[in-house]
N, C-alpha and C. Protein backbone atom coordinates (compact mmCIF):
# COMPACT_ATOMS: atom_id res chain seq x y z
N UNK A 1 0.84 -1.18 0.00
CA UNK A 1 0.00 0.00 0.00
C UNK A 1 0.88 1.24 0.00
N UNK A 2 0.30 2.27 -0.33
CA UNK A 2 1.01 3.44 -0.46
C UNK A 2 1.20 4.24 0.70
N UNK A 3 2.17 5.42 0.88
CA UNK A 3 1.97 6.13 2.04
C UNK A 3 0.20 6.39 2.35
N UNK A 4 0.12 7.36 1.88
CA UNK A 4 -1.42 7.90 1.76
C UNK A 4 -2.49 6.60 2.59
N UNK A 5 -2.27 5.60 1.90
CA UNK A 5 -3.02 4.60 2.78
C UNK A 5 -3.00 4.33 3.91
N UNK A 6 -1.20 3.98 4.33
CA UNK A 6 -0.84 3.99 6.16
C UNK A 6 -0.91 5.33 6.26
N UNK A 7 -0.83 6.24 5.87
CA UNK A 7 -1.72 7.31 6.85
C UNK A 7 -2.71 7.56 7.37
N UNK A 8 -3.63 7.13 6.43
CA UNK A 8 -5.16 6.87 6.94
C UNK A 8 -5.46 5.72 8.07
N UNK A 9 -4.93 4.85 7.88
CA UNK A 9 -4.57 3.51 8.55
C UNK A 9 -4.20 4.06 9.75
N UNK A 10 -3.53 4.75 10.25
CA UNK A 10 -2.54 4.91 11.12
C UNK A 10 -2.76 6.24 11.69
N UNK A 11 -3.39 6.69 10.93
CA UNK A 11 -4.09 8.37 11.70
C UNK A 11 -2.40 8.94 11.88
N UNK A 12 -1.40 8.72 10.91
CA UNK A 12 -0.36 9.04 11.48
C UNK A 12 -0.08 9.93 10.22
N UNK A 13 0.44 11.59 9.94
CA UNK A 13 0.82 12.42 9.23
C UNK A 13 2.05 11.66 7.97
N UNK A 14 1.94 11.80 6.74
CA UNK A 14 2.74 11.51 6.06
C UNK A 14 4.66 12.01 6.58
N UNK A 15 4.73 12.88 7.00
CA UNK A 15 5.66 13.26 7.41
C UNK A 15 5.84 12.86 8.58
N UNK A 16 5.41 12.36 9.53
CA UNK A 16 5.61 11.48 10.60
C UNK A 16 5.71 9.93 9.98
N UNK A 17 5.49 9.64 8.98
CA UNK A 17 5.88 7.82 8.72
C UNK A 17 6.87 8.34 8.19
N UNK A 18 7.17 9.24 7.50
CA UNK A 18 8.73 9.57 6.57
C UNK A 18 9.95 10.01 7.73
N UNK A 19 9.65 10.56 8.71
CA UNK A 19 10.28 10.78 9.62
C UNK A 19 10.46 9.63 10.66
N UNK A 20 9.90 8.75 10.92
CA UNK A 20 9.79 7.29 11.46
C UNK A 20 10.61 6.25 10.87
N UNK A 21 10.76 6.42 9.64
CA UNK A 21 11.60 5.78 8.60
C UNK A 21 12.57 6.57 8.02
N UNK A 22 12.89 7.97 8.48
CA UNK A 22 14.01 8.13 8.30
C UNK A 22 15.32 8.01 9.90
N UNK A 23 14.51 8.01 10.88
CA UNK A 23 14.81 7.15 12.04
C UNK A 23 15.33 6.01 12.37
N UNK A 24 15.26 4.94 11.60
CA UNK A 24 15.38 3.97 11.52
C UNK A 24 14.02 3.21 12.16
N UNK A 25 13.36 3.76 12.45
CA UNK A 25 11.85 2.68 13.54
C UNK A 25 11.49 2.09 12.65
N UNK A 26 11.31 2.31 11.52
CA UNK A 26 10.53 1.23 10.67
C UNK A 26 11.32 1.13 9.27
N UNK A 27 11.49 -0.15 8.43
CA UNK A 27 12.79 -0.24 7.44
C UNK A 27 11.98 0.31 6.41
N UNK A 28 13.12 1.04 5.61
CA UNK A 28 12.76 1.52 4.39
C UNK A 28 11.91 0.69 3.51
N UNK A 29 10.31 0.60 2.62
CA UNK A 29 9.70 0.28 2.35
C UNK A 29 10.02 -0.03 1.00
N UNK A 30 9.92 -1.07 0.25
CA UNK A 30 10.04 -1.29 -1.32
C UNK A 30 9.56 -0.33 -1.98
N UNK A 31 10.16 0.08 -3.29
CA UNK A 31 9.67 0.56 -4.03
C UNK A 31 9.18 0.24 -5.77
N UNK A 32 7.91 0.80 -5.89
CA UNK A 32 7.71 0.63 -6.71
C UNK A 32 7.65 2.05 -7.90
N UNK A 33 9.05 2.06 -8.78
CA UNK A 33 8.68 3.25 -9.42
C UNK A 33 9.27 4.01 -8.40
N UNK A 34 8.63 5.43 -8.46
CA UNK A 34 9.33 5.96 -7.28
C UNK A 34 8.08 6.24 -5.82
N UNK A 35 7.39 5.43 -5.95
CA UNK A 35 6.32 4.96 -4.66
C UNK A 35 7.30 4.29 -3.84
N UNK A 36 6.80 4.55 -2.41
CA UNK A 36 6.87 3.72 -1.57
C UNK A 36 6.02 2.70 -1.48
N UNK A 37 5.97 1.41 -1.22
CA UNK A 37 5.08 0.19 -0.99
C UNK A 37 5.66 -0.55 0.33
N UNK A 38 4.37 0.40 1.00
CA UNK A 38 4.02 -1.12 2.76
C UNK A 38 4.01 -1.75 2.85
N UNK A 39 4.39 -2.51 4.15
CA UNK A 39 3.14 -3.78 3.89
C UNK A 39 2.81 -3.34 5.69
N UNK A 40 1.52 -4.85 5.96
CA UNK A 40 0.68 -4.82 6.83
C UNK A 40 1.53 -4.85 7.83
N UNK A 41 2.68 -5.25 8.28
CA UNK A 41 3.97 -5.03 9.43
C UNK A 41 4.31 -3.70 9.38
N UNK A 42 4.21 -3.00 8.74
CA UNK A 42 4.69 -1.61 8.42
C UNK A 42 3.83 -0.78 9.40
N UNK A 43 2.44 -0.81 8.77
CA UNK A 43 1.41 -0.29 9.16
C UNK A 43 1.19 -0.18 10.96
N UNK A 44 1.24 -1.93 11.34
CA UNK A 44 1.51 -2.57 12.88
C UNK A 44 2.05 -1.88 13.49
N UNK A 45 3.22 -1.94 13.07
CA UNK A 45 4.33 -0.77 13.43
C UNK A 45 4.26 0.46 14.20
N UNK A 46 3.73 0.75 13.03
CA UNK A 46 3.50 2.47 12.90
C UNK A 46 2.30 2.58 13.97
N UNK A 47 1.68 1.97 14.03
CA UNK A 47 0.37 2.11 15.07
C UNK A 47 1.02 1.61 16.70
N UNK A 48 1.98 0.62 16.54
CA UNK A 48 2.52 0.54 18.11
C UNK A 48 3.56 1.48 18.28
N UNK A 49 3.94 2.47 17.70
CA UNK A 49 4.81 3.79 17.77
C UNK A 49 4.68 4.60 17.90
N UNK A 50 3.17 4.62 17.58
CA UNK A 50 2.36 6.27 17.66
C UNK A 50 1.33 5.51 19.66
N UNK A 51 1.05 4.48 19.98
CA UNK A 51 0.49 4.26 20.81
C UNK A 51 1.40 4.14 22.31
N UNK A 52 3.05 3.91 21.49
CA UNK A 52 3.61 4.11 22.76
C UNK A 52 4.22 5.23 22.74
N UNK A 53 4.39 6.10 22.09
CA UNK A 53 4.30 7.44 22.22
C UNK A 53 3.38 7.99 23.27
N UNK A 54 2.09 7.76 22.77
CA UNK A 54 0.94 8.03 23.62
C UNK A 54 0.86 7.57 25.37
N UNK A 55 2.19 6.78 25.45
CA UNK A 55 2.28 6.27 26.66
C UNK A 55 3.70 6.40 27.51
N UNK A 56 4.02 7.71 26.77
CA UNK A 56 5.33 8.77 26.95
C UNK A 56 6.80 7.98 27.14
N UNK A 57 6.82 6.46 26.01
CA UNK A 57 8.01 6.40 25.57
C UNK A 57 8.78 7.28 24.55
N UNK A 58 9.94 6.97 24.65
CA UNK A 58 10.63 7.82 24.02
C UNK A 58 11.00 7.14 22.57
N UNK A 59 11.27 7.99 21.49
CA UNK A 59 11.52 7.21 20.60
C UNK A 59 12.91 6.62 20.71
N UNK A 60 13.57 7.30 21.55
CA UNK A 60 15.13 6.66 21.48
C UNK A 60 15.22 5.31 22.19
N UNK A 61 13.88 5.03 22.91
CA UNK A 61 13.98 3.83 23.81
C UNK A 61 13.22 2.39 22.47
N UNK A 62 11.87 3.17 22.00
CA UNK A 62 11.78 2.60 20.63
C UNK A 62 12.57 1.67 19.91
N UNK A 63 13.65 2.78 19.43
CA UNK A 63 14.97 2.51 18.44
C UNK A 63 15.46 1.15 19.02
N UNK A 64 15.45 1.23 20.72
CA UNK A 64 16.39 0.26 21.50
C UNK A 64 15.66 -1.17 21.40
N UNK A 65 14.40 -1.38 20.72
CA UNK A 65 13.27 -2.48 21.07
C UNK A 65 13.34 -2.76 19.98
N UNK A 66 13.22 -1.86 18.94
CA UNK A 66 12.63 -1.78 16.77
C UNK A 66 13.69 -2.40 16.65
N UNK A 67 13.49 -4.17 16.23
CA UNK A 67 15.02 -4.46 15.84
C UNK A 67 14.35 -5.30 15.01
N UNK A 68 15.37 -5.32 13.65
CA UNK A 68 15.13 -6.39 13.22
C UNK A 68 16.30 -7.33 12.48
N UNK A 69 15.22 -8.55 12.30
CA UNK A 69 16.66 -9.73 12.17
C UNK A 69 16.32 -10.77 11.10
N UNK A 70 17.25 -10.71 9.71
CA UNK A 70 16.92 -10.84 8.43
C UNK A 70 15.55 -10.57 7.92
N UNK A 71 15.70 -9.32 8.16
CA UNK A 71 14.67 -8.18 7.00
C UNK A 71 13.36 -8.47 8.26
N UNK A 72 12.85 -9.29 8.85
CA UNK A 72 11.46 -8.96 9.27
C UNK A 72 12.07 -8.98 11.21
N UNK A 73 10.83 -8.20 11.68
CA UNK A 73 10.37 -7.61 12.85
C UNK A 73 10.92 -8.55 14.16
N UNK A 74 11.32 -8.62 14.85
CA UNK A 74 11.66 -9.15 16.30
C UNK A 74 10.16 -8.97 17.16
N UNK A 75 9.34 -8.92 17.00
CA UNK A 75 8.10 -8.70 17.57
C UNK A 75 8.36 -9.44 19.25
N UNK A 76 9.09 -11.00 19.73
CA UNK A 76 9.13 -11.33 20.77
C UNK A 76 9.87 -10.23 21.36
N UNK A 77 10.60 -9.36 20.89
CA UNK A 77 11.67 -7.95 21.55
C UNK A 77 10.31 -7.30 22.02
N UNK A 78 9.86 -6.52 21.39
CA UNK A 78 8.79 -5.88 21.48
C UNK A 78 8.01 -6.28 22.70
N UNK A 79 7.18 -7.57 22.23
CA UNK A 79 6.13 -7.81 23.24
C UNK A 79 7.03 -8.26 24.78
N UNK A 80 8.41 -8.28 24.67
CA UNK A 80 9.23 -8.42 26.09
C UNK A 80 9.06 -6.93 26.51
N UNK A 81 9.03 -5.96 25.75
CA UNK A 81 9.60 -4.54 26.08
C UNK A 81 7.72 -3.68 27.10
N UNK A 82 6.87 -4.60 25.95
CA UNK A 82 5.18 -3.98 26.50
C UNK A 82 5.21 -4.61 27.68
N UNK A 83 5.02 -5.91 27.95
CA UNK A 83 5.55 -6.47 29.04
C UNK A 83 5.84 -5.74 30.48
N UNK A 84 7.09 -5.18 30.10
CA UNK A 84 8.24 -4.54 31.30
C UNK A 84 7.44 -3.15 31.24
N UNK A 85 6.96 -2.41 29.96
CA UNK A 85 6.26 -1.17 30.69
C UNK A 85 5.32 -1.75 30.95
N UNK A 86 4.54 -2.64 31.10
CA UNK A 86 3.10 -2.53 31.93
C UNK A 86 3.22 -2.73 33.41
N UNK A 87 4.45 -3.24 33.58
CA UNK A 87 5.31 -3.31 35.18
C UNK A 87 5.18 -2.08 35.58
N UNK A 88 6.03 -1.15 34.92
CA UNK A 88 6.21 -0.40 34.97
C UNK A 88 4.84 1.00 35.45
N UNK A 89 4.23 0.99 34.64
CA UNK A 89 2.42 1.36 35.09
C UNK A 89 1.72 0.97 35.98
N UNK A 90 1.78 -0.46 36.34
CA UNK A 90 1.80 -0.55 37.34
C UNK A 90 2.11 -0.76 38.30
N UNK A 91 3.20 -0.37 38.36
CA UNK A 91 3.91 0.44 40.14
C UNK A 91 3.69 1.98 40.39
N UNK A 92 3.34 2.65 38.99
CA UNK A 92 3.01 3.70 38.88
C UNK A 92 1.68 3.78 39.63
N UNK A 93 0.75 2.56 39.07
CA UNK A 93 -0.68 2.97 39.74
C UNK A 93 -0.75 2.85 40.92
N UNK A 94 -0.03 2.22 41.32
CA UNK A 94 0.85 1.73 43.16
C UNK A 94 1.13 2.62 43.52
N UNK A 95 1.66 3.87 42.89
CA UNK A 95 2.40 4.69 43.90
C UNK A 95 1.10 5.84 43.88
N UNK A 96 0.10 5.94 43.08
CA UNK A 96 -0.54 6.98 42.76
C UNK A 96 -1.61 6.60 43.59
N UNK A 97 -2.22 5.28 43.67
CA UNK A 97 -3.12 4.86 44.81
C UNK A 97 -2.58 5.01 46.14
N UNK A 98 -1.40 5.04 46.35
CA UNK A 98 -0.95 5.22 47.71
C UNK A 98 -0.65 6.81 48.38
N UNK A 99 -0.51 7.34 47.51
CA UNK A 99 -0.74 8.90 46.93
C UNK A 99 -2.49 9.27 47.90
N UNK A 100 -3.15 8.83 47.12
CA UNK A 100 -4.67 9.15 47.64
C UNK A 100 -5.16 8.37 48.36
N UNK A 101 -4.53 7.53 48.93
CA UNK A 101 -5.24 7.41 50.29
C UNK A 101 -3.74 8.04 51.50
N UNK A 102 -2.66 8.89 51.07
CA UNK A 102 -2.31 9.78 52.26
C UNK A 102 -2.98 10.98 51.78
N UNK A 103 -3.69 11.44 51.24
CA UNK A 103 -4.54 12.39 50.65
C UNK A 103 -6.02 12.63 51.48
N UNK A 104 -6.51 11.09 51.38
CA UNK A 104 -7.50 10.69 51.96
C UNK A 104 -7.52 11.02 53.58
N UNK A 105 -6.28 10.27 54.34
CA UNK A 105 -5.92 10.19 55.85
C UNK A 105 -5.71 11.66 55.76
N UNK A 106 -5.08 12.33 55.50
CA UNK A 106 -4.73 14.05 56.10
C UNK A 106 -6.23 14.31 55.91
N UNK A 107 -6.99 14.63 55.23
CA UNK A 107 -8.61 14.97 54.80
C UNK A 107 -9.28 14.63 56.41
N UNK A 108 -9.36 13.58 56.28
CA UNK A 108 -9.76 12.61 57.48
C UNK A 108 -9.56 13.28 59.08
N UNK A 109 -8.06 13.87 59.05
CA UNK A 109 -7.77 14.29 60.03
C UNK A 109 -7.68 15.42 60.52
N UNK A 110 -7.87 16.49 59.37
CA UNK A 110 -9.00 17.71 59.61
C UNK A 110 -9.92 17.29 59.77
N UNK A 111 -10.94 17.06 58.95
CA UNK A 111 -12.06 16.60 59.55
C UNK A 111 -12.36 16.53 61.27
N UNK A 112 -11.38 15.40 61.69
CA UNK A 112 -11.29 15.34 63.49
C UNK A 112 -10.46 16.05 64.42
N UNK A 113 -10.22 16.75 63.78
CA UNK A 113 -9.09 17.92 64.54
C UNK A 113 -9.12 19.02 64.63
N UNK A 114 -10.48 19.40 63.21
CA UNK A 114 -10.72 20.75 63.17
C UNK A 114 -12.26 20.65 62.65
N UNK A 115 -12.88 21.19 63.18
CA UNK A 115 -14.30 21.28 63.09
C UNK A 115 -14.51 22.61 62.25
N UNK A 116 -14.45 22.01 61.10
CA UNK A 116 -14.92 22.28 59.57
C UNK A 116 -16.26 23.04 59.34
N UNK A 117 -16.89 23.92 59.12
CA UNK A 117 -18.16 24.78 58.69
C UNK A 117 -18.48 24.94 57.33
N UNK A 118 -19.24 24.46 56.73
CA UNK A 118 -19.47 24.35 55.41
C UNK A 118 -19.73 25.73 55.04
């Protein structure tokens, strides 16, 4: 498929897949003529790059996962790497739940310490 297509696909700006691939995150695409031609790994890709973006990796940590080994995708790299951030999130939600309930206890203790007037 053409750019234009994984863009639509991918809700991702033509200049963001050209810039993604001039990065190295995703391998330069066959050409046909002077088209670029995708394929459906491409696309994958591009949608788990823009989603862990969305989940404030970095692309340089990306780069460190995007590997590949004779021409196609390491995907077990990858799904080791989603893996370790979902650890990661949640110890986050660990620390953020533990967060609001000392949030909760100080609340609590105005409440009984200081007689509050609406």
């Amino acid at each position: 498929m053409y750019i234009g297509e994984v863009s639509k696909k991918t809700s991702l700006s033509i200049k963001a897949i050209r810039f993604y691939e001039a990065k190295g995150l995703i391998n330069p695409p066959q050409r046909l003529g002077r088209y670029r031609v995708y394929q459906a790994a491409d696309v994958d890709l591009l949608i788990l790059i823009k989603q862990a973006k969305q989940l404030g990796v970095s692309l340089s940590q990306l780069k460190g996962v995007i590997v590949y080994q004779d021409g196609k995708l390491d995907w077990l790299r990858i799904k080791l790497f989603l893996a370790e951030l979902r650890v990661q999130l949640q110890a986050k939600i660990a620390d953020l739940t533990a967060n609001i309930a000392n949030i909760d206890e100080c609340s609590r203790q105005i409440d009984t310490e200081h007689s509050l007037s609406d």
